[in-house]
C-alpha atoms as a PDB file:
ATOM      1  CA  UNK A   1      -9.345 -79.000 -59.478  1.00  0.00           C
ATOM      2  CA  UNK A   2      -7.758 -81.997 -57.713  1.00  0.00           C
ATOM      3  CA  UNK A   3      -6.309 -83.383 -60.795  1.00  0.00           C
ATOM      4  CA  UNK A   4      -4.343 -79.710 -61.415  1.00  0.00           C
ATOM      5  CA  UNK A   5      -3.043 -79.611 -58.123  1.00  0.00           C
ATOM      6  CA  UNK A   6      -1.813 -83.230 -58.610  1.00  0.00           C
ATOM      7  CA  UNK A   7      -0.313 -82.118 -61.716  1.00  0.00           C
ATOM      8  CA  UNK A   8       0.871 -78.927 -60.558  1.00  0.00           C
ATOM      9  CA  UNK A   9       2.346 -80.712 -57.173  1.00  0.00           C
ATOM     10  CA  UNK A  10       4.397 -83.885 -59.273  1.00  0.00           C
ATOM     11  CA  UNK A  11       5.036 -81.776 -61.959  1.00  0.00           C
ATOM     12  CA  UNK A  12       6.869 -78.997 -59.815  1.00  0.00           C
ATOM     13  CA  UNK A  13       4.975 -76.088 -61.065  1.00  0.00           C
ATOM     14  CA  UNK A  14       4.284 -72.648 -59.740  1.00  0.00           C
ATOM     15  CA  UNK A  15       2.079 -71.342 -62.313  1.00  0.00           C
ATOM     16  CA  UNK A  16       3.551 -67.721 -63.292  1.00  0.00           C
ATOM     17  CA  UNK A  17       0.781 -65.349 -63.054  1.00  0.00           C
ATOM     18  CA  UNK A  18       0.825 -66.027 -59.529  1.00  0.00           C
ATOM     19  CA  UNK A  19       4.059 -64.144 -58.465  1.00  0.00           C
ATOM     20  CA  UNK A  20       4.924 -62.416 -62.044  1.00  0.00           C
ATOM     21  CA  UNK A  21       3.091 -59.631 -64.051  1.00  0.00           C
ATOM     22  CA  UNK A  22       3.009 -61.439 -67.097  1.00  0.00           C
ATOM     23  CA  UNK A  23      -0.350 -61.248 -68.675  1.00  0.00           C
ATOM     24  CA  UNK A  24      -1.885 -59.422 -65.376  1.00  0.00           C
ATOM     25  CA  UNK A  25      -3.171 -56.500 -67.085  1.00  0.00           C
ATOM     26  CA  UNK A  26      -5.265 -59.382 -69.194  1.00  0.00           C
ATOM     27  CA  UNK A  27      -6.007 -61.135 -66.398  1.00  0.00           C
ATOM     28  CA  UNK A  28      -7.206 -58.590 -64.115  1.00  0.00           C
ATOM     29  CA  UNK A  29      -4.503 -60.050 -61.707  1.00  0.00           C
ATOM     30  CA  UNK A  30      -1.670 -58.276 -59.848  1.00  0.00           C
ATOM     31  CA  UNK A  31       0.491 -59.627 -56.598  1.00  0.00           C
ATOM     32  CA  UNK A  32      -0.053 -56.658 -54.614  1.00  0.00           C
ATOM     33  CA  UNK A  33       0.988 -55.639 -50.937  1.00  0.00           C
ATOM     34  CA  UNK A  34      -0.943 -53.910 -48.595  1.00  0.00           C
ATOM     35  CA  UNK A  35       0.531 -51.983 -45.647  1.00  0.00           C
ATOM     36  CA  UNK A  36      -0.561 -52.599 -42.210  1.00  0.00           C
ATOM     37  CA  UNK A  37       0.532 -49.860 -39.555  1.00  0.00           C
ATOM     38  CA  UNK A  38       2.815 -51.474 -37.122  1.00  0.00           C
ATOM     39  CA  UNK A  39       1.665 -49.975 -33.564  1.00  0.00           C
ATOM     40  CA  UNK A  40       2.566 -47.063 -32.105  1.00  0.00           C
ATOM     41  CA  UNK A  41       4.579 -45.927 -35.473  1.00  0.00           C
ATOM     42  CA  UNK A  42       4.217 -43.409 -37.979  1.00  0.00           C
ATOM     43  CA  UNK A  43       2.739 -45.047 -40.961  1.00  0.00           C
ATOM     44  CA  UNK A  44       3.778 -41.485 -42.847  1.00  0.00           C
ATOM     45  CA  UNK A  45       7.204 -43.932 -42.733  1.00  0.00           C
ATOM     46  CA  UNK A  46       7.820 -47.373 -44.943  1.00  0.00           C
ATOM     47  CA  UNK A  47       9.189 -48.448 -41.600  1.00  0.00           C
ATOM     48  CA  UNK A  48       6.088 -47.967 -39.419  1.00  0.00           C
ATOM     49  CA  UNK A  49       3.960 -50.528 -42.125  1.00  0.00           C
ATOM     50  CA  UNK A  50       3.740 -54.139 -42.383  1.00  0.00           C
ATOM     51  CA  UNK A  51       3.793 -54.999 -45.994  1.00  0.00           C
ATOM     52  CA  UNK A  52       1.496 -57.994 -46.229  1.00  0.00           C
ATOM     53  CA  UNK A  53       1.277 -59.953 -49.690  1.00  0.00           C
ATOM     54  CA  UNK A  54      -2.427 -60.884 -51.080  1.00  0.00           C
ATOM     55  CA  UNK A  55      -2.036 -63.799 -52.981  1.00  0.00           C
ATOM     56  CA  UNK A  56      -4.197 -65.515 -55.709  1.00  0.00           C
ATOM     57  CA  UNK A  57      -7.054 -67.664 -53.625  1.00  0.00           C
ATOM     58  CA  UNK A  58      -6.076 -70.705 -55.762  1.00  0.00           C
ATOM     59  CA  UNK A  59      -2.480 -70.501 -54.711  1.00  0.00           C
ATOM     60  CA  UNK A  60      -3.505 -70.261 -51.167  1.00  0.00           C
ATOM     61  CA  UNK A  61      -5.037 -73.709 -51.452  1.00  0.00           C
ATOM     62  CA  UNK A  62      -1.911 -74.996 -53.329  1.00  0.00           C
ATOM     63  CA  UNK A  63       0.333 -73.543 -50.911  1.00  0.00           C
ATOM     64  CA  UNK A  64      -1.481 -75.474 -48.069  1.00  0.00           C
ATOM     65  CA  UNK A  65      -0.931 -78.732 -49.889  1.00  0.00           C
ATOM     66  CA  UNK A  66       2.341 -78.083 -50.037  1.00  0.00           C
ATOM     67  CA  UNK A  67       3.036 -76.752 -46.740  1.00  0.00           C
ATOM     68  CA  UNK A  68       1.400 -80.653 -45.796  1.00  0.00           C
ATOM     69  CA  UNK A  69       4.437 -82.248 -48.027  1.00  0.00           C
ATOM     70  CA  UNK A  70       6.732 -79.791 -45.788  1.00  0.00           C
ATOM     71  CA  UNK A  71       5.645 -80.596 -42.136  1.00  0.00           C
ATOM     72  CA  UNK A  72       5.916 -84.582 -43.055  1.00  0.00           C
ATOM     73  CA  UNK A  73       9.485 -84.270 -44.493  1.00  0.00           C
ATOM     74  CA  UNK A  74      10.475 -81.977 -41.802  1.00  0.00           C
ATOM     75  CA  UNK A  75       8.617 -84.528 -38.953  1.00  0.00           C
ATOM     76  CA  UNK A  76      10.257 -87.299 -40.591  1.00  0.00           C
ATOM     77  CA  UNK A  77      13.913 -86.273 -40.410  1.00  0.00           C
ATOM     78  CA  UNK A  78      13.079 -84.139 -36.998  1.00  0.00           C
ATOM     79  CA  UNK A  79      14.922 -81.135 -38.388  1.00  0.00           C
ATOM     80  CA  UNK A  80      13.164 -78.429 -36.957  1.00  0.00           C
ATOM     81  CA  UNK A  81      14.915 -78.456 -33.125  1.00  0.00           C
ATOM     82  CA  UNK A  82      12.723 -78.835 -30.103  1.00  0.00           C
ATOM     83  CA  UNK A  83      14.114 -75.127 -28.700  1.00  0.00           C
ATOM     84  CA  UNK A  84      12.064 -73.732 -31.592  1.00  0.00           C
ATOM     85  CA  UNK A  85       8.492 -72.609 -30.506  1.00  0.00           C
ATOM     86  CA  UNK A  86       7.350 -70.388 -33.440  1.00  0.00           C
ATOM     87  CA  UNK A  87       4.368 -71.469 -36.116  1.00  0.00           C
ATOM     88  CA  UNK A  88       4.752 -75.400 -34.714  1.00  0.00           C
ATOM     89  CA  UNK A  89       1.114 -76.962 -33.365  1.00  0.00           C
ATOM     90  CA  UNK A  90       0.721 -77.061 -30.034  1.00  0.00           C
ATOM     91  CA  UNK A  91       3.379 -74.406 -28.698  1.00  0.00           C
ATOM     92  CA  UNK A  92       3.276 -70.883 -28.164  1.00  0.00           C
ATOM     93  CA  UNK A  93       5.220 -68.046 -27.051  1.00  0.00           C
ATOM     94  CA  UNK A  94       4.249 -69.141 -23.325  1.00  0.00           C
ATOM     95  CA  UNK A  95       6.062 -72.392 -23.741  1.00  0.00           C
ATOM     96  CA  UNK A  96       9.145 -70.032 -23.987  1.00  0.00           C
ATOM     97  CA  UNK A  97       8.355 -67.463 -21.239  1.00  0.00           C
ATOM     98  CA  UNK A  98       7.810 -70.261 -19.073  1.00  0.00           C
ATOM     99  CA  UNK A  99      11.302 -71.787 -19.762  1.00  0.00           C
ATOM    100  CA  UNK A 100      13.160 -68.789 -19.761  1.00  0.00           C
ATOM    101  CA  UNK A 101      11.053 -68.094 -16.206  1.00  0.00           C
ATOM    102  CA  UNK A 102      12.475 -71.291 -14.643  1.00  0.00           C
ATOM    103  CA  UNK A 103      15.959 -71.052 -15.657  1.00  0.00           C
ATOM    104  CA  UNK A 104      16.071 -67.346 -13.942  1.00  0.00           C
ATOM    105  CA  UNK A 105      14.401 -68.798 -10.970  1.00  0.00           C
ATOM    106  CA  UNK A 106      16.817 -72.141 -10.516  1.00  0.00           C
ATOM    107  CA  UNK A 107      19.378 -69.173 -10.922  1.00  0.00           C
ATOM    108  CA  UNK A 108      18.145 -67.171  -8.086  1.00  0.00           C
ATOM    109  CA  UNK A 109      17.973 -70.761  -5.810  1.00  0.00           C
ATOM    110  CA  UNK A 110      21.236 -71.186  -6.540  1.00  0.00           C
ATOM    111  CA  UNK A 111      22.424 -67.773  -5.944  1.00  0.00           C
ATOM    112  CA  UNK A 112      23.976 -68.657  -9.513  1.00  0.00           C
ATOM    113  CA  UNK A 113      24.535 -65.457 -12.186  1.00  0.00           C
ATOM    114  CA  UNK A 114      22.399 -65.619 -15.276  1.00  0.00           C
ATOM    115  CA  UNK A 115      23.192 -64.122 -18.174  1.00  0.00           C
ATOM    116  CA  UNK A 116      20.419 -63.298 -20.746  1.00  0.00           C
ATOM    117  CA  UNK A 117      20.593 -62.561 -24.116  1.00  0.00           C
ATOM    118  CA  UNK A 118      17.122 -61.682 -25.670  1.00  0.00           C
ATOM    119  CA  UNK A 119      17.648 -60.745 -30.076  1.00  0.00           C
ATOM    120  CA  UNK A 120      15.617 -59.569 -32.532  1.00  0.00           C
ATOM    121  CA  UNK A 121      16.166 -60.866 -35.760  1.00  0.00           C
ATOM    122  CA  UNK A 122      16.138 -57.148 -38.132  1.00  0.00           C
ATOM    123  CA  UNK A 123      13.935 -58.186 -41.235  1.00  0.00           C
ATOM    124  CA  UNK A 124      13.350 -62.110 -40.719  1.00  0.00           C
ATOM    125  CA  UNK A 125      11.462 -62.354 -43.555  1.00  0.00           C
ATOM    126  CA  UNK A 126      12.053 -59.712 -46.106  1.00  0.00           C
ATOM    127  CA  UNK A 127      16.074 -60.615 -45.770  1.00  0.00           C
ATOM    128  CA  UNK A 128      15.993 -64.357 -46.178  1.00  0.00           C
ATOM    129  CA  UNK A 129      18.269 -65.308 -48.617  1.00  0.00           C
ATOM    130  CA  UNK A 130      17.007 -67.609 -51.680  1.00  0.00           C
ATOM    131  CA  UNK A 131      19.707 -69.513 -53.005  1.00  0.00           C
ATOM    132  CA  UNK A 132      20.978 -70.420 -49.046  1.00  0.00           C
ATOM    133  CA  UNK A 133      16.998 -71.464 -48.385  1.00  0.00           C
ATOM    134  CA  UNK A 134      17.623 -73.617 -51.793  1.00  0.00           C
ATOM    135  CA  UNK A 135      20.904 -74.777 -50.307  1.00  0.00           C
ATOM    136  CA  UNK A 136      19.563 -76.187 -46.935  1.00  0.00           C
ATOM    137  CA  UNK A 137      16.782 -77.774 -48.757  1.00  0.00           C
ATOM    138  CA  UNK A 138      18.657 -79.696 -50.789  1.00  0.00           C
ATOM    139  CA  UNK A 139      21.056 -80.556 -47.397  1.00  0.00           C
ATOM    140  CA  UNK A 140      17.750 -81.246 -45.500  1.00  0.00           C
ATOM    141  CA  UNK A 141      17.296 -84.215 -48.400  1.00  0.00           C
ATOM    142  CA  UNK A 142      13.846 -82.717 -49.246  1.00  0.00           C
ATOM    143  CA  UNK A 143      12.138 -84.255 -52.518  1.00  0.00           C
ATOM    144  CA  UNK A 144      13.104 -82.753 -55.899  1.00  0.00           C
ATOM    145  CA  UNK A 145       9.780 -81.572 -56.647  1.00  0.00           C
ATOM    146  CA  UNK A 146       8.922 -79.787 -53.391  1.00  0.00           C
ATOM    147  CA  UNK A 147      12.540 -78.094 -53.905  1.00  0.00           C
ATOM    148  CA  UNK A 148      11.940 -76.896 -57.412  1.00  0.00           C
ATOM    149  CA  UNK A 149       8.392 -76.032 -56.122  1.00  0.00           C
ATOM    150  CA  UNK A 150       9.520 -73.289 -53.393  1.00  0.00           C
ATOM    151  CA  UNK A 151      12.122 -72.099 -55.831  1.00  0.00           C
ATOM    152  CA  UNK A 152       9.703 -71.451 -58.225  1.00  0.00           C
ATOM    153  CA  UNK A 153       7.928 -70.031 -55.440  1.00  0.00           C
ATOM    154  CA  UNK A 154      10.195 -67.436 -53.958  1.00  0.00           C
ATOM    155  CA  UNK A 155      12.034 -66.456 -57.599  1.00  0.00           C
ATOM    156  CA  UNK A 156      11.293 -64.092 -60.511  1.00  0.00           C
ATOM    157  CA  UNK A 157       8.486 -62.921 -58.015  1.00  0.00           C
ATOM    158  CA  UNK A 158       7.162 -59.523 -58.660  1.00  0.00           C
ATOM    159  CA  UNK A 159       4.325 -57.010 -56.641  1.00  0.00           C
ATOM    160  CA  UNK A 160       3.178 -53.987 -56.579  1.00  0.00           C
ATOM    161  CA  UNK A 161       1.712 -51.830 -53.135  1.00  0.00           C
ATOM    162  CA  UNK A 162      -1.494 -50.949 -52.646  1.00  0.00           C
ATOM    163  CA  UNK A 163      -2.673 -47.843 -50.828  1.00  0.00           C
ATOM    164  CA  UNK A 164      -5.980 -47.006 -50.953  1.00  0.00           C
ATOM    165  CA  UNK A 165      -7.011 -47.114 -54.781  1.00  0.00           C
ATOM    166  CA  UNK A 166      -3.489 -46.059 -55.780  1.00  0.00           C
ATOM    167  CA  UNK A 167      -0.894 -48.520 -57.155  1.00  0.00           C
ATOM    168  CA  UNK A 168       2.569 -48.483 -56.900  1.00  0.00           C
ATOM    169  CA  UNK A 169       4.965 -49.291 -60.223  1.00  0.00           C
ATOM    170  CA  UNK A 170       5.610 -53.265 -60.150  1.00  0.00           C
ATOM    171  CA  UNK A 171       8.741 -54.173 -58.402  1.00  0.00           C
ATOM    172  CA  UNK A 172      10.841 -57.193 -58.053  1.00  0.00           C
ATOM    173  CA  UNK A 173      11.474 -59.375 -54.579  1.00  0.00           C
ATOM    174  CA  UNK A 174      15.007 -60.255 -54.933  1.00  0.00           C
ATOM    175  CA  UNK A 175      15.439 -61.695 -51.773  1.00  0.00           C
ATOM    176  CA  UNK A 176      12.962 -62.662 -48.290  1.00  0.00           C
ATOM    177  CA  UNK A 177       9.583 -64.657 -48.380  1.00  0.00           C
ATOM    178  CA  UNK A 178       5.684 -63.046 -48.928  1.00  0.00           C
ATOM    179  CA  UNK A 179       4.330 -62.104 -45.704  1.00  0.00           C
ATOM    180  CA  UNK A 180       0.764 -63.213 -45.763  1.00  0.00           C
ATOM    181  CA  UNK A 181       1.731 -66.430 -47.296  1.00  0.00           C
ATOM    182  CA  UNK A 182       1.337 -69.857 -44.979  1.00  0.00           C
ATOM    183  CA  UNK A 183       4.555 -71.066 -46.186  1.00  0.00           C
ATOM    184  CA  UNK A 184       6.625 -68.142 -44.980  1.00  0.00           C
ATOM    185  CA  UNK A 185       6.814 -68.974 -41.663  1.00  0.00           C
ATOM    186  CA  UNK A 186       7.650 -72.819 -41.600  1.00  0.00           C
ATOM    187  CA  UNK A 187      10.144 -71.743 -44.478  1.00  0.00           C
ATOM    188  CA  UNK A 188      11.684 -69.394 -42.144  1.00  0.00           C
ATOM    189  CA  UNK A 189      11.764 -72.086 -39.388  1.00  0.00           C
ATOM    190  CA  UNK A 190      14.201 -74.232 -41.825  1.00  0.00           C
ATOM    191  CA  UNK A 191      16.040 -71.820 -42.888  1.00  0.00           C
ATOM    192  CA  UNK A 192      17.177 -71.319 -38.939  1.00  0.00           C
ATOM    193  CA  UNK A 193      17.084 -75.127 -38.272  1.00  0.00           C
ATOM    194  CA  UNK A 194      20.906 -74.950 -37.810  1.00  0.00           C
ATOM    195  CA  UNK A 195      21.220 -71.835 -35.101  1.00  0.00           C
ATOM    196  CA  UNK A 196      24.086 -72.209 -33.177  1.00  0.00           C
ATOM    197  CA  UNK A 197      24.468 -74.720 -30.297  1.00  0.00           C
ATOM    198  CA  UNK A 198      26.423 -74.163 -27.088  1.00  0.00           C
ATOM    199  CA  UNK A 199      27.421 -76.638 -24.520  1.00  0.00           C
ATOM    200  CA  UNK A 200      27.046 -74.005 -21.565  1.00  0.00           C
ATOM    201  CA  UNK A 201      24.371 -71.993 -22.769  1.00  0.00           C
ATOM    202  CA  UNK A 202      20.477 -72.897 -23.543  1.00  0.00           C
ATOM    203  CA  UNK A 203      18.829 -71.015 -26.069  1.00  0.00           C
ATOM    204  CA  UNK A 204      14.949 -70.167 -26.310  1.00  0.00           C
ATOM    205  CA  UNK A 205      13.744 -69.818 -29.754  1.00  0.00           C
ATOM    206  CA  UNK A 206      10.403 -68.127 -31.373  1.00  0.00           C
ATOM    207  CA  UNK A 207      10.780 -67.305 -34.917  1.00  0.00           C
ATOM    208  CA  UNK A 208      12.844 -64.900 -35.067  1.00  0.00           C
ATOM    209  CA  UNK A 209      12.666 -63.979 -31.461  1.00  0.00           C
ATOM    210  CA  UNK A 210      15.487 -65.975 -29.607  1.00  0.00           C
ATOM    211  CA  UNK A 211      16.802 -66.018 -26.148  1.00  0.00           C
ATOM    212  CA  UNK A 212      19.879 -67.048 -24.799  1.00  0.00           C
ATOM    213  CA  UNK A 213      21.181 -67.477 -20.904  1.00  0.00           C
ATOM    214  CA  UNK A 214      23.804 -69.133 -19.366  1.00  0.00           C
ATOM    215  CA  UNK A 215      24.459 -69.434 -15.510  1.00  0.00           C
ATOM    216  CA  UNK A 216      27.335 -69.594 -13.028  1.00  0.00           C
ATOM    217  CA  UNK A 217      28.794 -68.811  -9.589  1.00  0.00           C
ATOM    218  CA  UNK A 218      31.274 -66.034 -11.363  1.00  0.00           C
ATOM    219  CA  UNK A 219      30.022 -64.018 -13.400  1.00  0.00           C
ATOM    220  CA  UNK A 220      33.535 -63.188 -15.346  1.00  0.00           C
ATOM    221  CA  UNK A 221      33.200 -66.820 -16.423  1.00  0.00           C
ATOM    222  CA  UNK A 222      29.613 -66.513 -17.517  1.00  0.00           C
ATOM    223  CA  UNK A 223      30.065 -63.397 -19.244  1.00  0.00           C
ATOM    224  CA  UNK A 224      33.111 -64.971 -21.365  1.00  0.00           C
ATOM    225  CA  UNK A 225      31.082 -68.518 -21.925  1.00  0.00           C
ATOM    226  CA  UNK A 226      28.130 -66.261 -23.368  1.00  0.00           C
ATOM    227  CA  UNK A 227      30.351 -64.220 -25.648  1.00  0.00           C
ATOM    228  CA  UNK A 228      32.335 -67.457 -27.083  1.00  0.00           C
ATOM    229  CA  UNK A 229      28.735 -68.253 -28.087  1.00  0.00           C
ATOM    230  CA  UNK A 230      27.963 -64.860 -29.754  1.00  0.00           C
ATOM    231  CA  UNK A 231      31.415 -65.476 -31.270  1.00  0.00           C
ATOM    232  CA  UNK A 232      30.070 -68.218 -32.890  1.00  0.00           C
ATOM    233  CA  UNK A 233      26.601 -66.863 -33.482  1.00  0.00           C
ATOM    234  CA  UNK A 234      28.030 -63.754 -35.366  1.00  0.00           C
ATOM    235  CA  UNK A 235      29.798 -66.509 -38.382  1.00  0.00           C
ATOM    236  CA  UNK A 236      26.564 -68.301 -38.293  1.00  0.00           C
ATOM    237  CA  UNK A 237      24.597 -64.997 -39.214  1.00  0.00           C
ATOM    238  CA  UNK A 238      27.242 -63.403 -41.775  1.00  0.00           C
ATOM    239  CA  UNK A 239      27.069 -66.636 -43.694  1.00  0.00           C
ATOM    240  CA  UNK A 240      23.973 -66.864 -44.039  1.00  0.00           C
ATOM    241  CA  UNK A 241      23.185 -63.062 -44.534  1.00  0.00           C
ATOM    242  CA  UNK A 242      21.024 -62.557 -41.000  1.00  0.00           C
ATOM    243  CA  UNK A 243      21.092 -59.465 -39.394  1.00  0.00           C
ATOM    244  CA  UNK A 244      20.412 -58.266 -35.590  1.00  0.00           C
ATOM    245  CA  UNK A 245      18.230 -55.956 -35.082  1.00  0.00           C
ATOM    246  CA  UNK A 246      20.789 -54.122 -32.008  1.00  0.00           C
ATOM    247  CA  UNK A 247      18.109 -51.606 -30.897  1.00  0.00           C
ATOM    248  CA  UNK A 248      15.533 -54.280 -30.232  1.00  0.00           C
ATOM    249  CA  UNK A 249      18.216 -56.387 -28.662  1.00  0.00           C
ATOM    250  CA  UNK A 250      19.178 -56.640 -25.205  1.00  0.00           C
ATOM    251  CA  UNK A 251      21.709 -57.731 -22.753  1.00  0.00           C
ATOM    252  CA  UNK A 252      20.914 -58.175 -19.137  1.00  0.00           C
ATOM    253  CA  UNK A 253      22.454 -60.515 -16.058  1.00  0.00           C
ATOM    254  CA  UNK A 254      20.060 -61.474 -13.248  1.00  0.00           C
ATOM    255  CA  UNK A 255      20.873 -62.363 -10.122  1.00  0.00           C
ATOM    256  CA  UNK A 256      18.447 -62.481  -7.064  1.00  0.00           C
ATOM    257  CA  UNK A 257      17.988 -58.637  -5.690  1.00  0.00           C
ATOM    258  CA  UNK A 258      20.126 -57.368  -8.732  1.00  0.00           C
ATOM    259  CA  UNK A 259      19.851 -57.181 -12.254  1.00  0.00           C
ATOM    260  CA  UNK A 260      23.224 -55.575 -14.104  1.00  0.00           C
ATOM    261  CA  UNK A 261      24.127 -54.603 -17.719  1.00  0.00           C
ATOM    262  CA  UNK A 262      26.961 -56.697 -19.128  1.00  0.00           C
ATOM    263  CA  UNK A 263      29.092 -55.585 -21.732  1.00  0.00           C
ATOM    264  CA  UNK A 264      28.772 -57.822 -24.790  1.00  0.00           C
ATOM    265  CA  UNK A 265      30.032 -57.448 -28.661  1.00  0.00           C
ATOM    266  CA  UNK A 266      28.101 -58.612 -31.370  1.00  0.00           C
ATOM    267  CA  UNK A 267      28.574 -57.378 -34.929  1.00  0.00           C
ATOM    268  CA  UNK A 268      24.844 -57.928 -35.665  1.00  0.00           C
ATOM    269  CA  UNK A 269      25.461 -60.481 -38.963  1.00  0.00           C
ATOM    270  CA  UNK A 270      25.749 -59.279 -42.470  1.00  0.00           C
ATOM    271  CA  UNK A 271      23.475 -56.548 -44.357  1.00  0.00           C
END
């Protein structure tokens, strides 16, 4: 088994039947999703499921030997920025509270306005764009092999869902990574590498959870420092085909006894 991995790995190959239909009915071998209810949604809805992929059990193993390759390049070059908590050893969502907790609370000593941005990213991963993954890759310097690898990987890919004992007809993923796959989320956490960096604000990063806060004795000036970053932020997310997720987002200033509603714009990125 070693010795087809090794070939498999060098040789850049993600064998077919793994994300295709061809030859599955002789197989016995589909890609299929199953649907997880999300809580406290109506699974009668697409939207109230979590599609989740089952891969092939020998692609798992492959796909943790080349998630290995991944982490080294990426630890290497340092690429994936320290503000980014999400799927990393070692750090957690609490790493974030806590940071986002102390910046309020140096705000509140100060009697300084803070401005807090908290977004949802709408679709992280069903929405990530291939050939822009492909294109940071190659930017990042990442070997040939693991590039043609995860572009094997994510293209061509087909599946079918899975409810109950009933199938759906096959359909083709066209853009966004498997959910259920280990790859998914580190891939995700490259494909963000480059979120936008502002001299006056800090931003707080989990996946595709991110905050951002800025502070200030006026809050005019905060207000206007925060929305030159969301400025910014909204040509960073057309380009590369992200979308906010406005009714999970949210705007709020504190300031010790009194938290306020600021009026920001923000297109939400590209569809």
């Amino acid at each position: 088994m070693a010795s087809y991995f090794e070939t498999w790995l060098f040789g850049a190959i993600w064998r077919k039947k793994w994300r295709q239909k061809q030859q599955c009915a002789r197989l016995g071998f589909y890609p299929n999703v199953i649907m997880l209810a999300k809580p406290n949604q109506d699974r009668t809805y697409p939207q109230g499921n979590r599609p989740i992929s089952l891969t092939n059990a020998t692609a798992k193993i492959f796909e943790r030997i080349i998630l290995t390759r991944i982490k080294s390049h990426c630890k290497a070059i340092d690429c994936i920025p320290p503000k980014q908590c999400g799927f990393r050893e070692g750090q957690s969502t609490l790493h974030q509270l806590i940071r986002v907790t102390n910046i309020i609370n140096e705000g509140f000593a100060h009697k300084f306005y803070t401005v807090g941005l908290f977004l949802d990213v709408k679709r992280a991963f069903d929405k990530m764009w291939h050939d822009g993954l492909t294109y940071k890759l190659i930017k990042l310097q990442f070997p040939d092999y693991l590039i043609k690898i995860i572009h094997n990987f994510l293209h061509n890919r087909t599946f079918r869902v899975r409810v109950n004992n009933s199938y759906s007809n096959t359909g083709s993923c066209l853009s966004g990574v498997p959910k259920g796959s280990i790859l998914s989320p580190y891939l995700y956490n490259i494909y963000t590498h480059d979120f936008p960096q502002h001299s006056t604000v800090s931003t707080c990063l989990f996946a595709d959870d991110s905050a951002v806060l800025s502070q200030g004795v006026q809050l005019k000036y905060t207000i206007k420092a925060v929305q030159h970053f969301l400025d910014k932020l909204e040509t960073w997310l057309t380009h590369w085909r992200i979308t906010i997720n406005v009714d999970k987002s949210q705007a709020i200033v504190f300031r010790k006894w009194r938290v306020i509603d600021p009026p920001f714009q923000l297109m939400g990125g590209a569809d």
